[in-house]
N, C-alpha and C. Protein backbone atom coordinates (compact mmCIF):
# COMPACT_ATOMS: atom_id res chain seq x y z
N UNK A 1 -38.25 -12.55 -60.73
CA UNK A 1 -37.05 -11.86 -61.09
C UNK A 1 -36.57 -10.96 -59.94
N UNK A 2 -37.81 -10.32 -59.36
CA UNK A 2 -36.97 -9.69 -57.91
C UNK A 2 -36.82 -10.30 -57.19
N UNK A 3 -36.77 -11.67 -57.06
CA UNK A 3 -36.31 -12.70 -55.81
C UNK A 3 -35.20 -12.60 -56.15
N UNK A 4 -34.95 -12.95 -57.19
CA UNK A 4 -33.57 -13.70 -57.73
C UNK A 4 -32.40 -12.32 -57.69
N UNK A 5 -33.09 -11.14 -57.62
CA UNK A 5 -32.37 -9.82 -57.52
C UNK A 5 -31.49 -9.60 -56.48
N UNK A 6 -32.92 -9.95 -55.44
CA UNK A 6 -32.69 -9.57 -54.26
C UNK A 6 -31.33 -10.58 -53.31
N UNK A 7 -31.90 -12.30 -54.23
CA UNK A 7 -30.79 -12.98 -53.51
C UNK A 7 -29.24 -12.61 -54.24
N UNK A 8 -29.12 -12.11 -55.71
CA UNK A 8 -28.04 -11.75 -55.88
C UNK A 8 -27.02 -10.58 -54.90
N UNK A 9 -27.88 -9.37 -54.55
CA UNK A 9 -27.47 -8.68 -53.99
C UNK A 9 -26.99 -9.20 -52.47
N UNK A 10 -27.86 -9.84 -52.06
CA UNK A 10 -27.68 -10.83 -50.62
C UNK A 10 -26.06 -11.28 -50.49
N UNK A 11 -25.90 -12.11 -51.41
CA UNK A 11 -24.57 -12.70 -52.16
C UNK A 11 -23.20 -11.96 -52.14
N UNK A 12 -23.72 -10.87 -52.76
CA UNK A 12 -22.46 -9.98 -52.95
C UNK A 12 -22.37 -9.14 -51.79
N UNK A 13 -23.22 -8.34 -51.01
CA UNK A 13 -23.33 -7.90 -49.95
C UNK A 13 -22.38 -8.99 -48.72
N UNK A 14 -22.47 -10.63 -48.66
CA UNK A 14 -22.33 -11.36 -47.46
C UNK A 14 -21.27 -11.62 -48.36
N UNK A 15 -20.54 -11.39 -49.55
CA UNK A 15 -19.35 -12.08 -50.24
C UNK A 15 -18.61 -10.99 -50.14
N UNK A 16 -19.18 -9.59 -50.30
CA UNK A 16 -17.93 -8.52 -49.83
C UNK A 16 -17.59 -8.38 -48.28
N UNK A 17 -18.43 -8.47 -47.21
CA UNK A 17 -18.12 -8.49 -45.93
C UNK A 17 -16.90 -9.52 -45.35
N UNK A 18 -17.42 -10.92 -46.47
CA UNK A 18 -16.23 -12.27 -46.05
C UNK A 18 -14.72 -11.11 -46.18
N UNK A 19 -14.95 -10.77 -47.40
CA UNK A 19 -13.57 -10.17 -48.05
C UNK A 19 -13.11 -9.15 -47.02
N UNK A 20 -13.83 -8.33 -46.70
CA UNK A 20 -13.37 -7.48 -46.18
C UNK A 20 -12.33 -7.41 -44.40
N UNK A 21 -14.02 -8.66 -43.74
CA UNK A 21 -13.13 -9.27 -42.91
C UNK A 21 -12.01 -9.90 -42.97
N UNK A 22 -11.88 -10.86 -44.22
CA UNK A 22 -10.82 -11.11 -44.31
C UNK A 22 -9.55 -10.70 -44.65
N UNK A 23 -9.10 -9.51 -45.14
CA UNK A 23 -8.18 -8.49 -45.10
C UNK A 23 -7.92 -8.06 -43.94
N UNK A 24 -8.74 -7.44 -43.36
CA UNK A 24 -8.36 -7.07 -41.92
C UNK A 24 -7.84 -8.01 -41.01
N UNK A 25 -8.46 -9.25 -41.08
CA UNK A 25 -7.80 -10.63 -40.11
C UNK A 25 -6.37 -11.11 -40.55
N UNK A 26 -6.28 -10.81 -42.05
CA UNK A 26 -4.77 -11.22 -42.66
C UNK A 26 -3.97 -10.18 -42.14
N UNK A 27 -3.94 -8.28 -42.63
CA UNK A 27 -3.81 -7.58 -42.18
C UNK A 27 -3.08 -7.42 -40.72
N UNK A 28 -3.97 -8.06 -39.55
CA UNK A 28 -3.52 -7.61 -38.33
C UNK A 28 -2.29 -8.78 -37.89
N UNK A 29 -2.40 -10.30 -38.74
CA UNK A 29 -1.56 -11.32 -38.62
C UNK A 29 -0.08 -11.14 -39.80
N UNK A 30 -0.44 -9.82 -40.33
CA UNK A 30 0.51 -9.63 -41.29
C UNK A 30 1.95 -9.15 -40.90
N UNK A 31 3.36 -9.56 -41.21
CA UNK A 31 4.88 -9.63 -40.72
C UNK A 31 4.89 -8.24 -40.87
N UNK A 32 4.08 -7.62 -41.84
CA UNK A 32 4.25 -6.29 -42.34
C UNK A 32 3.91 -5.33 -41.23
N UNK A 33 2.90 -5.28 -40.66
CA UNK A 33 2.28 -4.46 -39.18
C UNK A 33 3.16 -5.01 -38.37
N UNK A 34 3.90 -3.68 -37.57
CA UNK A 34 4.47 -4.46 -36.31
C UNK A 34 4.00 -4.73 -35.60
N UNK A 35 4.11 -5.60 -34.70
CA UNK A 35 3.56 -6.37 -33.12
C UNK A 35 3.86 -5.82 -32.06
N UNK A 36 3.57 -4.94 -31.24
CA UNK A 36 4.31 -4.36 -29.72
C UNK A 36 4.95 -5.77 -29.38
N UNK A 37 5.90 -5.65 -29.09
CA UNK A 37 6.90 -6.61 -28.04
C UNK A 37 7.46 -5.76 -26.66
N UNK A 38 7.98 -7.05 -26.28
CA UNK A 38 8.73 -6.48 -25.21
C UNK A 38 10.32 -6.97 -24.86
N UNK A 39 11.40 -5.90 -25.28
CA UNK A 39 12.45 -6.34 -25.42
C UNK A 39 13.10 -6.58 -24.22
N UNK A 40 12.58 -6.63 -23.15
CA UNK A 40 13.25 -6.72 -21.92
C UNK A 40 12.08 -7.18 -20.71
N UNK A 41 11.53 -8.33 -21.31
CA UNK A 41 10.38 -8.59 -20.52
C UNK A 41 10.17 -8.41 -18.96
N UNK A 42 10.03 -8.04 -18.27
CA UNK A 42 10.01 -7.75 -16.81
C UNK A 42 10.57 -9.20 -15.68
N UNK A 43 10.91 -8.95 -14.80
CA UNK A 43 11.79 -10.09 -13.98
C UNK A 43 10.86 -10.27 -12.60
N UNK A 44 11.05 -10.74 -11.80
CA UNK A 44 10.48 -10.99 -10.40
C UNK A 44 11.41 -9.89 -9.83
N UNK A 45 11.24 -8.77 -9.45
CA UNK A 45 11.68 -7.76 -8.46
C UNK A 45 10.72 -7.76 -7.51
N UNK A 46 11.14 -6.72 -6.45
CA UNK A 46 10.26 -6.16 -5.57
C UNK A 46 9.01 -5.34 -6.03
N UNK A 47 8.87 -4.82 -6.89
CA UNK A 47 7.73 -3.76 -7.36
C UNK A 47 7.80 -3.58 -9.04
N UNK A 48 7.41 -2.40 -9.37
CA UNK A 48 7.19 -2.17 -11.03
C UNK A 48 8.65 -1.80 -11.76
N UNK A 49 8.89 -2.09 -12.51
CA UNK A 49 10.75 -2.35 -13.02
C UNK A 49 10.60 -0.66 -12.98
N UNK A 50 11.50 -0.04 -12.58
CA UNK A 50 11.78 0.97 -12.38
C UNK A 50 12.43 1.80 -13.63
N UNK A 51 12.21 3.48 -13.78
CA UNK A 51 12.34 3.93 -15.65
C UNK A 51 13.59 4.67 -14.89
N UNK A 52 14.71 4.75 -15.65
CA UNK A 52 15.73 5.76 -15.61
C UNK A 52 15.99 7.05 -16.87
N UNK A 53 14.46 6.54 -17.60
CA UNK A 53 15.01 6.71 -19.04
C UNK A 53 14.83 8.48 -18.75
N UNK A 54 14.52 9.44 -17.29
CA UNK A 54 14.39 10.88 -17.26
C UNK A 54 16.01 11.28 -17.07
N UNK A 55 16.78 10.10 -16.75
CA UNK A 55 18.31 10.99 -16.00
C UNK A 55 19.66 10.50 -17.22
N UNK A 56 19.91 11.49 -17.20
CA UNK A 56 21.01 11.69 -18.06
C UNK A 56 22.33 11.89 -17.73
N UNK A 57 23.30 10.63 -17.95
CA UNK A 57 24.57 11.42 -17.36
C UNK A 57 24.90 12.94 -17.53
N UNK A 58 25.29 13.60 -16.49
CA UNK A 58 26.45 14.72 -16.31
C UNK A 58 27.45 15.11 -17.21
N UNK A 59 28.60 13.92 -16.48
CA UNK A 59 29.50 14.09 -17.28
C UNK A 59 29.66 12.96 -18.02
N UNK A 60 30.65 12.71 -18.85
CA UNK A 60 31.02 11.85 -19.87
C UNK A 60 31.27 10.62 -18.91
N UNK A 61 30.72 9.16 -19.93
CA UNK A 61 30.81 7.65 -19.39
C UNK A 61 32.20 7.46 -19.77
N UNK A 62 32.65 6.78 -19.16
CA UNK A 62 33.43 5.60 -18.94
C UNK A 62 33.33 4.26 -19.07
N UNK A 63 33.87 3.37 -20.16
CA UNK A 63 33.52 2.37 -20.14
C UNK A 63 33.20 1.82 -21.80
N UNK A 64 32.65 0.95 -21.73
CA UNK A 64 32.28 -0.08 -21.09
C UNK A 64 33.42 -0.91 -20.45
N UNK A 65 33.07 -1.14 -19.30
CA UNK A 65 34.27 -2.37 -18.42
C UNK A 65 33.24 -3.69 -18.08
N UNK A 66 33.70 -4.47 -17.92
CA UNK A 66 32.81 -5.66 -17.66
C UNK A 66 33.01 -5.82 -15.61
N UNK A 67 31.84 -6.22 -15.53
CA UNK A 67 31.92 -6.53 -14.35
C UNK A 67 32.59 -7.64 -13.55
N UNK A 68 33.48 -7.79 -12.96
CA UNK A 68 34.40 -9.05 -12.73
C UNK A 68 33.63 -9.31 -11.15
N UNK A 69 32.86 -8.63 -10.42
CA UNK A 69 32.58 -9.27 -9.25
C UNK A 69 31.45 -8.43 -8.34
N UNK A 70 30.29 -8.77 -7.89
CA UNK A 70 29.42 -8.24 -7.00
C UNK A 70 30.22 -8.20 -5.51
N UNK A 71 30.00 -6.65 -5.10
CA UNK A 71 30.48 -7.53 -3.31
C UNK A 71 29.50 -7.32 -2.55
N UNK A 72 28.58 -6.48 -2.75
CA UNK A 72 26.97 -6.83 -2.33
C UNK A 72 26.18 -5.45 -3.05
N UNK A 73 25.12 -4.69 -2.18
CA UNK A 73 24.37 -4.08 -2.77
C UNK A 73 24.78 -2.58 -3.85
N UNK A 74 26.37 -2.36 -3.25
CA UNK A 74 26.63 -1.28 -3.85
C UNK A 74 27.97 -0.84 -4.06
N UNK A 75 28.36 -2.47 -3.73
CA UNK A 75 29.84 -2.20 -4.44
C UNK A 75 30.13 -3.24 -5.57
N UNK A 76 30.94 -2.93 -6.77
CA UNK A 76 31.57 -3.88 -7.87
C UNK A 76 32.46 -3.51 -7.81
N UNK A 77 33.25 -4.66 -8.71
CA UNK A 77 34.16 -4.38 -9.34
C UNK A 77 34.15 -4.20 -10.86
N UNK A 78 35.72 -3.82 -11.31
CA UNK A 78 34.90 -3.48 -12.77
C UNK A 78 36.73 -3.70 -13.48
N UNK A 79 37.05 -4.19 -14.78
CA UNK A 79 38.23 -4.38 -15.30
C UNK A 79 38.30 -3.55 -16.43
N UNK A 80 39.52 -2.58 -15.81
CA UNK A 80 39.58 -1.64 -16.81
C UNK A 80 40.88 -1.60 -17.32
N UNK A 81 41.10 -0.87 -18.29
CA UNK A 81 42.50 -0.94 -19.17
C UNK A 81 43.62 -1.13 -18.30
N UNK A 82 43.14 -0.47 -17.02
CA UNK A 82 44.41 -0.23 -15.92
C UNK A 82 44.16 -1.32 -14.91
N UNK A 83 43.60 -2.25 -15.22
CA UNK A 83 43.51 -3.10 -13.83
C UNK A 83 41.55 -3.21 -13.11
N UNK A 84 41.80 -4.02 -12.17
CA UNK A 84 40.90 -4.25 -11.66
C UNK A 84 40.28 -3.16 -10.26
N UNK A 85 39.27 -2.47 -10.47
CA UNK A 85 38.45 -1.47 -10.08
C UNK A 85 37.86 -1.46 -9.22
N UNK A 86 37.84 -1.57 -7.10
CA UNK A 86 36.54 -1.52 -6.89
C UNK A 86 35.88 -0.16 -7.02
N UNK A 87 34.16 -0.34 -7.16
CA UNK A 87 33.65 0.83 -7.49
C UNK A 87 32.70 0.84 -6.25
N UNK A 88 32.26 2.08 -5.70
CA UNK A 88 31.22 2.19 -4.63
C UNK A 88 30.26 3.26 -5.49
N UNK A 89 29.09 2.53 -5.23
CA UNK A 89 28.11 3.37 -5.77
C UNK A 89 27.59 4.83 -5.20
N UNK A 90 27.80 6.07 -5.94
CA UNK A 90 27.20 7.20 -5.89
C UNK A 90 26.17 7.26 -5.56
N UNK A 91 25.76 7.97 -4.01
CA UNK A 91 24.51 8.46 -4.02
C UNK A 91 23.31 7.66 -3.06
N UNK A 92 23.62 6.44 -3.13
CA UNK A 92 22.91 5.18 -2.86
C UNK A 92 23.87 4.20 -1.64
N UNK A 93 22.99 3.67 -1.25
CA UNK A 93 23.48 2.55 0.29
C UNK A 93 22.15 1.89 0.83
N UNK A 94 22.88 0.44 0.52
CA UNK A 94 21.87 -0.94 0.98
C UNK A 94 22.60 -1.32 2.18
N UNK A 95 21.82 -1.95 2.85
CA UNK A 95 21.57 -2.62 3.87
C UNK A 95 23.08 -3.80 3.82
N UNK A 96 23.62 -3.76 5.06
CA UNK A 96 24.91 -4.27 4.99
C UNK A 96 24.80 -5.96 5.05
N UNK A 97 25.87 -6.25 4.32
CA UNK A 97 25.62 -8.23 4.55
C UNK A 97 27.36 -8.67 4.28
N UNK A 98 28.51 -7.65 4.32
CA UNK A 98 29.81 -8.04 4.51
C UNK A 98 30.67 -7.53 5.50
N UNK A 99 30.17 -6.19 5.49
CA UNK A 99 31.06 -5.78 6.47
C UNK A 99 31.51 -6.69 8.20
N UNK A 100 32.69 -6.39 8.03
CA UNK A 100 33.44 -7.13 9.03
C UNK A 100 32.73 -6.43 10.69
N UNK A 101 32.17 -7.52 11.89
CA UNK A 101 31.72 -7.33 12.99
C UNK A 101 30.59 -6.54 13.16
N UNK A 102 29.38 -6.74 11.83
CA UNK A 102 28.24 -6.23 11.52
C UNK A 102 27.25 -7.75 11.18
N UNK A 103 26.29 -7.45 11.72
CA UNK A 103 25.21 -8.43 11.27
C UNK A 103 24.79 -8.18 9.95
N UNK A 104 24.25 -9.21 9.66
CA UNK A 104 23.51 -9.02 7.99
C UNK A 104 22.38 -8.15 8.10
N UNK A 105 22.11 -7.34 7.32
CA UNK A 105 20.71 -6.58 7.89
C UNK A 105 19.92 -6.34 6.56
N UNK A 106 18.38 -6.04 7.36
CA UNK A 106 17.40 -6.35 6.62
C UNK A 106 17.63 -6.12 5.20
N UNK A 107 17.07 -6.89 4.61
CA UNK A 107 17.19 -6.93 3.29
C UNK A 107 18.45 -6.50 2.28
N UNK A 108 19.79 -6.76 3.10
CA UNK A 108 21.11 -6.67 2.78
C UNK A 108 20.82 -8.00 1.74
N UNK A 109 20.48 -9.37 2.05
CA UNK A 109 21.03 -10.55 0.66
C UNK A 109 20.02 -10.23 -0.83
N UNK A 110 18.92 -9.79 -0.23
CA UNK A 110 17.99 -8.75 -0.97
C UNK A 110 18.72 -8.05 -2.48
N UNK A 111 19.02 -7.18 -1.49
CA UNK A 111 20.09 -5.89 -2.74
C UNK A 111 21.21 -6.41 -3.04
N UNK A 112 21.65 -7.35 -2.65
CA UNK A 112 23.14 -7.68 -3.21
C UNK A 112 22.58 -8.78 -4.85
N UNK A 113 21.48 -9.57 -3.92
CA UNK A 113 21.47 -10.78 -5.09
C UNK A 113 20.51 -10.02 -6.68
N UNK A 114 19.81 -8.80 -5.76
CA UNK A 114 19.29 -7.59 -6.88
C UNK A 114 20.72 -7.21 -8.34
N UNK A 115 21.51 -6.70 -7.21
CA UNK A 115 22.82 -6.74 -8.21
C UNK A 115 23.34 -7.31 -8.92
N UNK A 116 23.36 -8.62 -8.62
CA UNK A 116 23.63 -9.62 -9.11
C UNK A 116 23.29 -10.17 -10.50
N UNK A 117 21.93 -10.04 -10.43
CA UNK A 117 20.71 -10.10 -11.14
C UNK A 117 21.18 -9.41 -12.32
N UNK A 118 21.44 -7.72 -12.04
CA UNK A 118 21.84 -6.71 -12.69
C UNK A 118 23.34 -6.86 -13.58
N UNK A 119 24.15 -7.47 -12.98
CA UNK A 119 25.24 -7.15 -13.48
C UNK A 119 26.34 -8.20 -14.05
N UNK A 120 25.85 -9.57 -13.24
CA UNK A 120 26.68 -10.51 -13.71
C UNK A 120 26.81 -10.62 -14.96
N UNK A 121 27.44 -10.96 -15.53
CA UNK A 121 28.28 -11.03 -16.63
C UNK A 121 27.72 -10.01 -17.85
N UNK A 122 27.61 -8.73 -17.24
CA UNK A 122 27.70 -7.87 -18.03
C UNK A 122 28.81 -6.42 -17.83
N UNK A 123 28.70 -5.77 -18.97
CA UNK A 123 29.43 -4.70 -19.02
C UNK A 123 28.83 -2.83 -18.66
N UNK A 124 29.37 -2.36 -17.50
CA UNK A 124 28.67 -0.91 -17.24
C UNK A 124 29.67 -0.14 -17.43
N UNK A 125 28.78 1.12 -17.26
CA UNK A 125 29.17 2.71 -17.60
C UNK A 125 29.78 2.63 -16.43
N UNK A 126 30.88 4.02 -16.46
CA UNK A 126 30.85 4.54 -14.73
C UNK A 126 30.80 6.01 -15.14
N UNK A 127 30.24 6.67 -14.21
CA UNK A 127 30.02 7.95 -14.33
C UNK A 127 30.74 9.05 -13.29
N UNK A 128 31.97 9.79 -13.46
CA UNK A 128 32.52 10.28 -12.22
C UNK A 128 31.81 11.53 -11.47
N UNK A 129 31.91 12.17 -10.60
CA UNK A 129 31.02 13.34 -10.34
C UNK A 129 32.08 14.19 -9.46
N UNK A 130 31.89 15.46 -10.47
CA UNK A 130 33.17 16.43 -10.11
C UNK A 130 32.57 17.01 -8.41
N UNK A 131 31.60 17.02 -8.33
CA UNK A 131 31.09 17.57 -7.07
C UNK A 131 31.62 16.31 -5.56
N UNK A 132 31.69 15.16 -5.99
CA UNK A 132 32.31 14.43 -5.06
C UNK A 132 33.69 14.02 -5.00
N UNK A 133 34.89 13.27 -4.02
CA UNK A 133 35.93 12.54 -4.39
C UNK A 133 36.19 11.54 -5.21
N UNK A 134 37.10 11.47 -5.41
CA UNK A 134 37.44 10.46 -6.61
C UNK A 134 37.17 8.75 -5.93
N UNK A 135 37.49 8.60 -5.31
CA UNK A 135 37.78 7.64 -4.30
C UNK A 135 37.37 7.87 -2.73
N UNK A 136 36.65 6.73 -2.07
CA UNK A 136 36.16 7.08 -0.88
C UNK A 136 37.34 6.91 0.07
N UNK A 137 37.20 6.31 1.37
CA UNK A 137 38.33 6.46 2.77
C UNK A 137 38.86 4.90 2.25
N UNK A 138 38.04 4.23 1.36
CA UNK A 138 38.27 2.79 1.90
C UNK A 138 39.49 2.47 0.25
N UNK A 139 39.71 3.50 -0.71
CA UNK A 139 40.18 3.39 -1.80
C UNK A 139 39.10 2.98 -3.17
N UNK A 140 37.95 2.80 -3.05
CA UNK A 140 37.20 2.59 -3.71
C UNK A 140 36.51 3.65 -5.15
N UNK A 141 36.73 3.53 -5.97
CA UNK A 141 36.42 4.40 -7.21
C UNK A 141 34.78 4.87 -6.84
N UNK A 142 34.25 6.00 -6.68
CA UNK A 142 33.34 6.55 -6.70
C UNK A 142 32.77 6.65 -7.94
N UNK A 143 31.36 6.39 -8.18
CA UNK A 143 30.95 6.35 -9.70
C UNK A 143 29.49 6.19 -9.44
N UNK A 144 28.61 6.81 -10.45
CA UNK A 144 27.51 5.89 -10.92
C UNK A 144 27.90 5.18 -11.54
N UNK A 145 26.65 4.06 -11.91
CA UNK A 145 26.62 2.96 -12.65
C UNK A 145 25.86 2.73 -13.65
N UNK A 146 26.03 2.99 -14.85
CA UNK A 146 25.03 2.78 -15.98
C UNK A 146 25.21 1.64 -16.85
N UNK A 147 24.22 0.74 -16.96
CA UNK A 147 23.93 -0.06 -18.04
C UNK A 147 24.01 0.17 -19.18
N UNK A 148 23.63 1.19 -19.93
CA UNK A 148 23.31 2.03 -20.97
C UNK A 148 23.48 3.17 -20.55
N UNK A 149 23.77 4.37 -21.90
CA UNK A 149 23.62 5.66 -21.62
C UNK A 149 22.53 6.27 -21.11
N UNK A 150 21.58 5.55 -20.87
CA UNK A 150 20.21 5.81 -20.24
C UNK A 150 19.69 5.36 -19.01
N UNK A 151 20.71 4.10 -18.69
CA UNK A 151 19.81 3.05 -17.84
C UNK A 151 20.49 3.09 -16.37
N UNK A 152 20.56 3.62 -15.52
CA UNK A 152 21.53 4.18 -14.48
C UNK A 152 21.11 3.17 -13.50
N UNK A 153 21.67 2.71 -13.02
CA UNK A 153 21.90 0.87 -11.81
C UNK A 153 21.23 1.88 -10.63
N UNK A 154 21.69 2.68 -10.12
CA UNK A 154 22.17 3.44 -8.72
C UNK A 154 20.85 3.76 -8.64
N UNK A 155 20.08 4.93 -9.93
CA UNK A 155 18.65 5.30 -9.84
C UNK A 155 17.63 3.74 -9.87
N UNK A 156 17.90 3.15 -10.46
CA UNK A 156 17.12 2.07 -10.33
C UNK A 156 17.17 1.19 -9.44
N UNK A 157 17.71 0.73 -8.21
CA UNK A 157 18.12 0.10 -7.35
C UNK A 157 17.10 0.97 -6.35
N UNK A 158 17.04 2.36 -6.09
CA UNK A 158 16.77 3.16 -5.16
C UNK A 158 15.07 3.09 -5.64
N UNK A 159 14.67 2.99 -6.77
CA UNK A 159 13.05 3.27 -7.64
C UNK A 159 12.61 1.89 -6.68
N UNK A 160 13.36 0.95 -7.05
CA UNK A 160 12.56 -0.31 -6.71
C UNK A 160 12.98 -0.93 -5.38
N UNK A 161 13.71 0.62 -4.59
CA UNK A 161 13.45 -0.21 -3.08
C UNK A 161 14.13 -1.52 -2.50
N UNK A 162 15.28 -1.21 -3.40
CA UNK A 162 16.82 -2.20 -2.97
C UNK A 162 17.76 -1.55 -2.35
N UNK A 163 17.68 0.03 -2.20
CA UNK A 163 18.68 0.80 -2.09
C UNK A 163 18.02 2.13 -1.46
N UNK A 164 18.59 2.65 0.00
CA UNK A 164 17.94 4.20 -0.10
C UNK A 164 19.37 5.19 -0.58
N UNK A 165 18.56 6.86 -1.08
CA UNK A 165 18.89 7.79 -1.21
C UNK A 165 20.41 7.71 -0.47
N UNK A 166 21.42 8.27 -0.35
CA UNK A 166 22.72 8.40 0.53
C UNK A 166 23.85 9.53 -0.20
N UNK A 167 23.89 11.00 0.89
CA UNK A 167 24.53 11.90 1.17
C UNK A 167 25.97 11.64 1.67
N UNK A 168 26.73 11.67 1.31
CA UNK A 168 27.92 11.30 1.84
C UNK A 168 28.32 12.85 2.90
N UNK A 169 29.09 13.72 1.43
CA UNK A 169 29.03 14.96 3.23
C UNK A 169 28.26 15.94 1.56
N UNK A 170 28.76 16.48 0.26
CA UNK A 170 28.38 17.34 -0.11
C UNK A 170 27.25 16.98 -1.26
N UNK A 171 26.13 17.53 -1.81
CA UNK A 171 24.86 17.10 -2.41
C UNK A 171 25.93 17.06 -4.32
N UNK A 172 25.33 15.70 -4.30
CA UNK A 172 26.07 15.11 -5.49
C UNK A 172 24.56 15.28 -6.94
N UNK A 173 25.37 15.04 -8.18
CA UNK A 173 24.56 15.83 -9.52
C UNK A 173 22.91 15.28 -9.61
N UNK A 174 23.03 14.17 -9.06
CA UNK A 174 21.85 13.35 -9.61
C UNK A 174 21.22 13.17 -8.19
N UNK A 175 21.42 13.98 -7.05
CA UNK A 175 20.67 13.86 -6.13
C UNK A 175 18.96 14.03 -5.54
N UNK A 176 18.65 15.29 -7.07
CA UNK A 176 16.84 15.64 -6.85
C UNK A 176 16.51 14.31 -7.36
N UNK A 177 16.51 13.28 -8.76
CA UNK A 177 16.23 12.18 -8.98
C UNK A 177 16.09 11.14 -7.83
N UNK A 178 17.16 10.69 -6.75
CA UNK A 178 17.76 10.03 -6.35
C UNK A 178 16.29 9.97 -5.02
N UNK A 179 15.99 11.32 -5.01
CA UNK A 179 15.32 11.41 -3.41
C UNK A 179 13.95 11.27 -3.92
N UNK A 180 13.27 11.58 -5.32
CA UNK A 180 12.42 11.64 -5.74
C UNK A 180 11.90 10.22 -5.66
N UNK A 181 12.69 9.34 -6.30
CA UNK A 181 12.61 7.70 -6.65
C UNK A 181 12.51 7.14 -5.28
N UNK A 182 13.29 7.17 -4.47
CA UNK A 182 13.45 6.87 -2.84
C UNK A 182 11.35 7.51 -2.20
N UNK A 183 11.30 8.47 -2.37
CA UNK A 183 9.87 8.66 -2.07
C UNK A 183 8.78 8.26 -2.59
N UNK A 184 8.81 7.97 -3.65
CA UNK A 184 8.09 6.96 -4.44
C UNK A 184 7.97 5.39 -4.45
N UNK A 185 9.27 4.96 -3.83
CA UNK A 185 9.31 4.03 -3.43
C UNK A 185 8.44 3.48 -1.85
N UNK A 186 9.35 4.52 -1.20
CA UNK A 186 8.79 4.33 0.14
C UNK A 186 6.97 4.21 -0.12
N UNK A 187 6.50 5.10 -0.89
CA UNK A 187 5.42 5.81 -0.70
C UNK A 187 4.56 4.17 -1.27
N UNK A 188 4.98 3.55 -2.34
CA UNK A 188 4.37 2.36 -2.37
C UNK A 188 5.15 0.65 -1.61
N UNK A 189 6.02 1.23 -0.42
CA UNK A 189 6.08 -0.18 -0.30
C UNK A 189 6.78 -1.02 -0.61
N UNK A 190 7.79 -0.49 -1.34
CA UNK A 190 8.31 -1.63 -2.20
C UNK A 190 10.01 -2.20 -1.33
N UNK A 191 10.28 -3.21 -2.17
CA UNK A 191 11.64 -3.62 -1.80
C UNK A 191 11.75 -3.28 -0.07
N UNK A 192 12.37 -2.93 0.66
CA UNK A 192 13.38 -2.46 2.08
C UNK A 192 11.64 -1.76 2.64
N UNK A 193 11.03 -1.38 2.04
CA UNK A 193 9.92 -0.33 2.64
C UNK A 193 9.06 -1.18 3.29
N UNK A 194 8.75 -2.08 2.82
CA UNK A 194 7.83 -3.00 3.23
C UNK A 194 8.49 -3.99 3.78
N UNK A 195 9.32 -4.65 3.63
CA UNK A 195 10.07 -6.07 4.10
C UNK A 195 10.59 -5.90 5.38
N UNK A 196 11.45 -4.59 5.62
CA UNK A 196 11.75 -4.28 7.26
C UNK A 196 11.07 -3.10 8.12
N UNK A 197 9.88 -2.89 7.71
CA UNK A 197 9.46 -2.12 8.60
C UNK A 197 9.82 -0.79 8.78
């Protein structure tokens, strides 16, 4: 009779463990528990996808306009209620690959086709900055560039080393970010840091 005890208990002991494991194995395969995903799975860049999510526009966005045309690392265009926009990016300057009686330079097709990447057939912010002109010498709309209210082109271009830091003549809003990301970059290598020396 204590055999037969002992194998009962055996039974229920190895029949509650099945159970138990098996809740937990349903459990972790269950629609109900969420799954970490990744809504923006990472791309082939130069280095680690770069976070903008610390900088916050200034002043108020503009936009959304869709992008009607890359002209390389840091200029678009952009179609707005009033017509068609070029924009030069705030803050930031890649390596040249249009300008007229200039060679292509290092890692100029680099940052343009980076842009590219970024923007084709989508729609950005522009961000104006009272501390700079409206428009540069060449007629070009001065702006950051945001993806999202969070996701700023200009800071991210410069994180991942497509783009350095750039002072025009007076220190513009988002400039401590701008130099921070640029040193961090340099500091690992990435994009322009490593490719030209």
């Amino acid at each position: 009779m204590a055999r037969a005890r002992s194998r009962s208990i055996t039974w229920v002991i190895t029949g509650a463990t099945v159970v138990v494991i098996s809740i937990f194995a349903f459990s972790r395969n269950s629609p109900s528990v969420p799954t970490p995903t990744i809504s923006n799975p990472p791309t082939a860049t130069m280095g680690p996808a770069p976070s903008a999510s610390a900088l916050v526009p200034v002043q108020e966005l503009q936009g959304p306009y869709p992008v009607t045309r890359v002209v390389d690392g840091d200029t678009i265009h952009v179609q707005t209620p009033s017509g068609d926009v070029t924009v030069r990016f705030i803050g930031i300057d890649t390596p040249e690959t249009v300008a007229p009686n200039r060679p292509v330079e290092c890692f100029g097709p680099e940052s343009s086709a980076e842009v590219r990447r970024l923007l084709d057939g989508r729609s950005v912010y522009l961000e104006p900055d009272s501390s700079q002109d409206a428009v540069d010498k060449y007629g070009r709309t001065l702006a950051y560039v945001w993806l999202t209210p969070t996701d700023s082109v200009n800071l991210d271009l410069v994180a991942a080393g497509f783009a350095t830091e750039y002072l025009y003549r007076t220190p513009y809003h988002h400039r401590d970010a701008f130099v921070a990301a640029q040193a961090s970059a340099q500091a690992a290598g990435l994009g322009m840091w490593s490719a030209c020396g």
